[in-house]
Protein backbone atom coordinates (compact mmCIF):
# COMPACT_ATOMS: atom_id res chain seq x y z
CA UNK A 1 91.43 141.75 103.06
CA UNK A 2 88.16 139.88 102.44
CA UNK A 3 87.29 136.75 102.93
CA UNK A 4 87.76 135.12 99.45
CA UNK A 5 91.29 135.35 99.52
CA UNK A 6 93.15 133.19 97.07
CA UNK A 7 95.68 133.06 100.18
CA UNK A 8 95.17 130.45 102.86
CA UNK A 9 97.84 131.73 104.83
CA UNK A 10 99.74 134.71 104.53
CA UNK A 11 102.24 136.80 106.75
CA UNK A 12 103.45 140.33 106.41
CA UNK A 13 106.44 141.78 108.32
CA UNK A 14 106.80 139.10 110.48
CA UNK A 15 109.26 139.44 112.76
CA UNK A 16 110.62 138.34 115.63
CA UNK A 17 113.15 138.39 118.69
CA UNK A 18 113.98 137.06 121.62
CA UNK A 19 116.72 139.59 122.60
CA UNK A 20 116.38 142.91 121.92
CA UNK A 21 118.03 144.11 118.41
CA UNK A 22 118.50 140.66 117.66
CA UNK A 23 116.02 139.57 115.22
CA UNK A 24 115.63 136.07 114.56
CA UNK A 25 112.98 136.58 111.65
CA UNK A 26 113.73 140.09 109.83
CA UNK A 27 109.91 141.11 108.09
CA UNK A 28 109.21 138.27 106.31
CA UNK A 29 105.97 137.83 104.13
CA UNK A 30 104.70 134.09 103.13
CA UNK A 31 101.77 133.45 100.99
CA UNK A 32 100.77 130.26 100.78
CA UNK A 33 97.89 129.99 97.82
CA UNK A 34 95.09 127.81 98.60
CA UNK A 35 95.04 124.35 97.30
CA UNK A 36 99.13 124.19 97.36
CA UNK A 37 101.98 122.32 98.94
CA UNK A 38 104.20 125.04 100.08
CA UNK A 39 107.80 124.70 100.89
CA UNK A 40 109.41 126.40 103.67
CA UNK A 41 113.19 126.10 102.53
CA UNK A 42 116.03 127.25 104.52
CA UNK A 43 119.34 126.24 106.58
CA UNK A 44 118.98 124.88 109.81
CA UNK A 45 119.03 127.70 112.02
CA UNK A 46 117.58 130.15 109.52
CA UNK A 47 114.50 130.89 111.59
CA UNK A 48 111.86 128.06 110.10
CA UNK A 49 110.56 126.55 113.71
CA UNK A 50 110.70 129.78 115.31
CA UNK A 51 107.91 130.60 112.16
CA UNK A 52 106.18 127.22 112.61
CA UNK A 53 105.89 128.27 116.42
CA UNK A 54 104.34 131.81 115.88
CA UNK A 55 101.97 130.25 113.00
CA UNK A 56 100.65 127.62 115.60
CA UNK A 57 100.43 130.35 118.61
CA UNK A 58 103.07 128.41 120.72
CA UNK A 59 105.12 131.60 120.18
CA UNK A 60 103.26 135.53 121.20
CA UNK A 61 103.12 137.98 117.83
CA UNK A 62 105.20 140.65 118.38
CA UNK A 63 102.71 142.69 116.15
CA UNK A 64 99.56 141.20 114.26
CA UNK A 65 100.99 140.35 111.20
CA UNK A 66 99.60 136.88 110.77
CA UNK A 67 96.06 135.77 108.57
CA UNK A 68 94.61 132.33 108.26
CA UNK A 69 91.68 132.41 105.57
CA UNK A 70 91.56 136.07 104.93
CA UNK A 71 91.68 137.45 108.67
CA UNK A 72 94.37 138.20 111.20
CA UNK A 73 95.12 135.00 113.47
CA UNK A 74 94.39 136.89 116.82
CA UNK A 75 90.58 137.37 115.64
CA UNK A 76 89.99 133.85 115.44
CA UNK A 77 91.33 132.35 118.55
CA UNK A 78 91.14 129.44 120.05
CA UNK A 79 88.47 128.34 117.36
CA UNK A 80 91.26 128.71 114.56
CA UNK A 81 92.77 125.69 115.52
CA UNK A 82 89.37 123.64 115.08
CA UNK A 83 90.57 124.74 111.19
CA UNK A 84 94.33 123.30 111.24
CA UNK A 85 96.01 120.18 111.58
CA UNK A 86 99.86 121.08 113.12
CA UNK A 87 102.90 118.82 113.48
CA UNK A 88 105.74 121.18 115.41
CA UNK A 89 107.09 119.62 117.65
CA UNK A 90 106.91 115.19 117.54
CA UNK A 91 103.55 114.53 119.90
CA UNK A 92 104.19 112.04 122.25
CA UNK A 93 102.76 108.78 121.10
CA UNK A 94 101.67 106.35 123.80
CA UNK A 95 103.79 103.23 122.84
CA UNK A 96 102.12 100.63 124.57
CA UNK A 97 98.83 101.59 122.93
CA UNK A 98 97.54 100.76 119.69
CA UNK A 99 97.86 103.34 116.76
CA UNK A 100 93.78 103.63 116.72
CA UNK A 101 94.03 103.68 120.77
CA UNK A 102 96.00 106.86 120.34
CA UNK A 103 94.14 108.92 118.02
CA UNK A 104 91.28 107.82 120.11
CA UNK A 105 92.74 109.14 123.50
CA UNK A 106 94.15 112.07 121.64
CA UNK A 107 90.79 112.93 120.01
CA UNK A 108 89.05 112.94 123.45
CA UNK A 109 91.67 115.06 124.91
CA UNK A 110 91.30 117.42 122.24
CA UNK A 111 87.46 117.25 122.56
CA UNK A 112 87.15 115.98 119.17
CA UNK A 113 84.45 112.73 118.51
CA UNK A 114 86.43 109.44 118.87
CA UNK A 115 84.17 108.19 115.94
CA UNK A 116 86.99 110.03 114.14
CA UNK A 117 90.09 107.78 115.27
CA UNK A 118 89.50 105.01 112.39
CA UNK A 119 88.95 107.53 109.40
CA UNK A 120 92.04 109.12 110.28
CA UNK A 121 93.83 106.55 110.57
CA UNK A 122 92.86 104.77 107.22
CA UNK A 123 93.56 108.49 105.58
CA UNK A 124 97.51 108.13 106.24
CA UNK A 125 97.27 104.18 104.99
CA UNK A 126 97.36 102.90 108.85
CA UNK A 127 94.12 101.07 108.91
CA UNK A 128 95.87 97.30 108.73
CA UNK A 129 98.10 98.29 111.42
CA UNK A 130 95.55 99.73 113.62
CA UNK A 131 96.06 97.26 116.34
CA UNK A 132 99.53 96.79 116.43
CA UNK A 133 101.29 98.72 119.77
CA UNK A 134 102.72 101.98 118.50
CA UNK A 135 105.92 100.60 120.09
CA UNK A 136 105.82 97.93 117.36
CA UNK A 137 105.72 100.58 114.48
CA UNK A 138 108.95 101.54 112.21
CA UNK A 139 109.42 105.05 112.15
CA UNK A 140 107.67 106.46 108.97
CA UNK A 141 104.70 104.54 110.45
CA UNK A 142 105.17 106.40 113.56
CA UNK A 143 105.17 109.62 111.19
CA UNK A 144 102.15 108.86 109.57
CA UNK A 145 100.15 108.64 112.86
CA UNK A 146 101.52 111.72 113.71
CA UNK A 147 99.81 113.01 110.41
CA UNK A 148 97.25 111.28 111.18
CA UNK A 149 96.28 113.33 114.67
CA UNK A 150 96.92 116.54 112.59
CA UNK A 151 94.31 115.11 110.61
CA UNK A 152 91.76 114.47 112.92
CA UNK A 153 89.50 117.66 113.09
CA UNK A 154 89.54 117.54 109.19
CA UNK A 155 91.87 120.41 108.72
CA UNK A 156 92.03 122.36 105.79
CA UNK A 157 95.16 123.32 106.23
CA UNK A 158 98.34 121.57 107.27
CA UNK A 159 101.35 123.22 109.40
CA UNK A 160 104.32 120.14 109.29
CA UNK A 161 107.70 120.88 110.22
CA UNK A 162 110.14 118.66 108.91
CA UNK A 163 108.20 115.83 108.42
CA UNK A 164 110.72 113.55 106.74
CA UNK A 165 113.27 114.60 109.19
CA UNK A 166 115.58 111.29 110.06
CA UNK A 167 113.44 108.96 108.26
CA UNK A 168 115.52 106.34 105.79
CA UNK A 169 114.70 106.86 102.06
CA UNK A 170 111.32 105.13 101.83
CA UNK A 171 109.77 106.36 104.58
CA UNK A 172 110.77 109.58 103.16
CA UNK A 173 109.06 108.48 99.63
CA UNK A 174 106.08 107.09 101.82
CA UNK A 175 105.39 110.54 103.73
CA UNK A 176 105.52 112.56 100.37
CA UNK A 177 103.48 110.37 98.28
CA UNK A 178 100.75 110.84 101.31
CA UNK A 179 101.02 114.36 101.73
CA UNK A 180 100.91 114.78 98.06
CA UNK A 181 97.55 112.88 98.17
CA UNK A 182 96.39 114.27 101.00
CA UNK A 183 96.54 117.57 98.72
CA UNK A 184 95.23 116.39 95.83
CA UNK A 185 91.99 113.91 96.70
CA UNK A 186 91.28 115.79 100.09
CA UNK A 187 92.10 119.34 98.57
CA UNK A 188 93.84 120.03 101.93
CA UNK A 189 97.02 123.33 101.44
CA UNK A 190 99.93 121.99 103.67
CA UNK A 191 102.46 124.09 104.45
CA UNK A 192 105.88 122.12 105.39
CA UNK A 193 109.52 123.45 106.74
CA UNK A 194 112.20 121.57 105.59
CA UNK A 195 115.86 122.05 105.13
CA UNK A 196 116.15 119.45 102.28
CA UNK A 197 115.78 120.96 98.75
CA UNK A 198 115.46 117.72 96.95
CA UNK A 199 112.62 116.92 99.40
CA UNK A 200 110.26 119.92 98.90
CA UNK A 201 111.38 120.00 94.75
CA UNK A 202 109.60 116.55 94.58
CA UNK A 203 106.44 117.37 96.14
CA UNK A 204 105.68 120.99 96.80
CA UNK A 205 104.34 123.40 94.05
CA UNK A 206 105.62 126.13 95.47
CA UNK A 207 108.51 127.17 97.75
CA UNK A 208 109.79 130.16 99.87
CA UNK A 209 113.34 129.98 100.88
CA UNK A 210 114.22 131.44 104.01
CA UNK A 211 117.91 132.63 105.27
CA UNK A 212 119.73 134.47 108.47
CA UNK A 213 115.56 135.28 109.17
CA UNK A 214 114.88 136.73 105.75
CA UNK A 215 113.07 135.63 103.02
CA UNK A 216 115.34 135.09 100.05
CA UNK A 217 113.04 134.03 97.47
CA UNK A 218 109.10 133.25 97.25
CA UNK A 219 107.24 132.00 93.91
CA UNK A 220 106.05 128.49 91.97
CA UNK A 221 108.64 125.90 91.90
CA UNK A 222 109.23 125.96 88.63
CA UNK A 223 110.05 129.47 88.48
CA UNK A 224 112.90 128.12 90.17
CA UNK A 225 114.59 127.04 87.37
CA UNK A 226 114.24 130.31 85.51
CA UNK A 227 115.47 132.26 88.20
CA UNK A 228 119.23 130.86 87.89
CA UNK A 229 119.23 130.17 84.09
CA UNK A 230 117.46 127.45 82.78
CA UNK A 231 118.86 125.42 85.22
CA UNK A 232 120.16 122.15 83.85
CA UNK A 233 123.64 121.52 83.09
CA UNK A 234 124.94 118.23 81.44
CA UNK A 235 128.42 117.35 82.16
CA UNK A 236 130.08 114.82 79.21
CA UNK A 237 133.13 113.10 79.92
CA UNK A 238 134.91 112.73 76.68
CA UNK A 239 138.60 111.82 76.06
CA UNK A 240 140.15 114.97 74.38
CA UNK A 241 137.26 116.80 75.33
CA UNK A 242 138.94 120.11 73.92
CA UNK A 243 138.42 118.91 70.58
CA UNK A 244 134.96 118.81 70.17
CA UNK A 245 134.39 122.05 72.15
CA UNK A 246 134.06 123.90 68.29
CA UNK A 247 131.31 121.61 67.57
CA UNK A 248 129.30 121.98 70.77
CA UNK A 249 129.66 125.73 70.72
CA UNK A 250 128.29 125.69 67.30
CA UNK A 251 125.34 123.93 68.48
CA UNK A 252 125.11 125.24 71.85
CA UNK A 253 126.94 128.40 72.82
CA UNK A 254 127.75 127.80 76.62
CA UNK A 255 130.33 124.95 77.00
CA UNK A 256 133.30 124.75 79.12
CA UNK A 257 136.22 122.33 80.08
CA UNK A 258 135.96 121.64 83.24
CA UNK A 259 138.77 118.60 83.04
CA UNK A 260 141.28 116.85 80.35
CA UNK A 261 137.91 115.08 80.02
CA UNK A 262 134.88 117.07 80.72
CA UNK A 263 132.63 119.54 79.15
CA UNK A 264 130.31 121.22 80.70
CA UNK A 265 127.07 122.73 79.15
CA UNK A 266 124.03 124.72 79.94
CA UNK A 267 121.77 123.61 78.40
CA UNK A 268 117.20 124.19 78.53
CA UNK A 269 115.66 121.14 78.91
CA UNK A 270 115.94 117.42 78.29
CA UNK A 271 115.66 116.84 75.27
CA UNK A 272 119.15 119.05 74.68
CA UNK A 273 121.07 116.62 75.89
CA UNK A 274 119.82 113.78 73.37
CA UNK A 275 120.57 116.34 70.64
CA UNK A 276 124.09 116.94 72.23
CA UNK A 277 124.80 113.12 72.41
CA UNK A 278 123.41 112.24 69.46
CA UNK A 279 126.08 114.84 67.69
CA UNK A 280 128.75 113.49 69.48
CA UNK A 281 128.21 110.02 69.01
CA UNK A 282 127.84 110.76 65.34
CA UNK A 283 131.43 112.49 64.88
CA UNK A 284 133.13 110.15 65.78
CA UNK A 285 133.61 111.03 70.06
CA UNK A 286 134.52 108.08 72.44
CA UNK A 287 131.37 109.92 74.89
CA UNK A 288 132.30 108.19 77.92
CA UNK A 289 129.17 109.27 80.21
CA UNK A 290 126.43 111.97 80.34
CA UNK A 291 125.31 113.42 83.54
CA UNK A 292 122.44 115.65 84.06
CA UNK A 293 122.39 118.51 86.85
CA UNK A 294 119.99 120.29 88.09
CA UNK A 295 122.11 123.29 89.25
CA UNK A 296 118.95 124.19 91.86
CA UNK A 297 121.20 122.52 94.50
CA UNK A 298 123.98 124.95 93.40
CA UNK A 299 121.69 127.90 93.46
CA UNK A 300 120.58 127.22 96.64
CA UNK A 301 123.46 127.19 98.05
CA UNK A 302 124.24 130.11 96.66
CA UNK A 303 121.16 131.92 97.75
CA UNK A 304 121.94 130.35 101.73
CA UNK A 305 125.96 131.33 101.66
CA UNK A 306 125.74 134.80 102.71
């Protein structure tokens, strides 16, 4: 491969086990394009941190089946990791310092210039709370200066693994507005692990699903929606819904009951369901409530049952 890869990070036939004939990741192959959010989708259990592990060297290759920038990871050690900013497992924050105080002690540890602490910190939004005691900080805060020593030797690429894990909604919403802008002024390709589908639909571009050590499914996300037909169903609750089932299917061919009250309908994008209500509402139907589903949920799961 040379150097000008459009692949920042890429595996082939990675696998993995800690017992013989028991493989916990069965020849999987991630490429992560340069310049994207990537999301590492799968069940808890499915083999995600045992990846994130091998990716950041806290796990031995089995093989050499792993490239950063072109080249195979076990040509570029240690200096690799001058390259990448990793979250894996939650660093130990020193709670009776100050945020800036840790990135500071962190930095030197890591031999990187202190002069880097404040820049860091003002990158993940921290800088008026750069004085308070890391004890003192809510927990999304506490996320973001995690992200923030990942992003102290100016990494170009980002390894986070579940970094919205037990945070309440708006810390989730704060932590992937960041990342997404991390990405987009800084130019930085993060790749994230995540179990939550809803999480990595709202900010990742594209998405490999993972499952029982395999990969199920790699591509853009919104190739997702292709993949299990158009995916958007509206569900109408009507009263007699049977009787304007004739009218829908003249319109649009796939409608179901689904109750006394309830049609169901595929339908391909938005707009549809205007059109569908609109016809309704015009005949004469008491339309009770639309609902719009995104059946990715539903394919998911169906790509994670067996």
């Amino acid at each position: 491969m040379h150097h000008n890869t459009p692949f920042i990070l890429q595996t082939s036939n990675l696998s993995f086990s800690f017992h013989k004939g028991n493989p916990v990741l069965d020849s999987i192959d991630i490429n992560v394009p340069s310049g994207s959010i990537y999301g590492f989708l799968g069940p808890n259990g499915a083999g995600k941190t045992t990846t994130m592990r091998l990716l950041t060297g806290l796990l031995p290759q089995q093989g050499n089946n792993i490239q950063f920038f072109g080249q195979s990871l076990l040509s570029q050690l240690p200096v690799l990791f001058h390259r990448l900013g990793c979250l894996i497992e939650t660093p130990s924050l020193y709670m009776h310092l100050s945020g800036l105080d840790n990135l500071r002690l962190i930095a030197r540890m890591q031999g990187i210039d202190e002069q880097k602490a404040a820049p860091a910190l003002q990158r993940v939004g921290l800088e008026k709370a750069a004085h308070k005691k890391a004890a003192q900080y809510s927990l999304g805060m506490k996320q973001r200066l995690s992200i923030a020593i990942a992003l102290l030797n100016d990494p170009t690429l980002l390894l986070l693994d579940e970094p919205v894990n037990g945070l309440d909604p708006n810390g989730m919403v704060e932590i992937r507005e960041l990342l997404k802008e991390l990405n987009r002024e800084r130019g930085i390709t993060i790749f994230i692990s995540s179990h939550l589908l809803h999480e990595v639909e709202k900010m990742c571009t594209h998405i490999g699903i993972i499952h029982k050590g395999k990969m199920r499914f790699e591509g853009k996300i919104n190739e997702l929606s292709t993949t299990n037909g158009g995916g958007i169903q509206i569900v109408v609750t009507v009263a007699a819904a049977a009787k304007w089932l004739p009218m829908l299917n003249e319109y649009q061919s796939q409608s179901s009951i689904i109750a006394a009250d309830k049609i169901s309908i595929a339908i391909k994008s938005r707009e549809d369901a205007i059109q569908i209500n609109h016809l309704l509402v015009q005949a004469g139907a008491p339309v009770e409530e639309m609902k719009i589903q995104d059946n990715l949920e539903d394919w998911f799961m169906q790509i994670t049952q067996n």
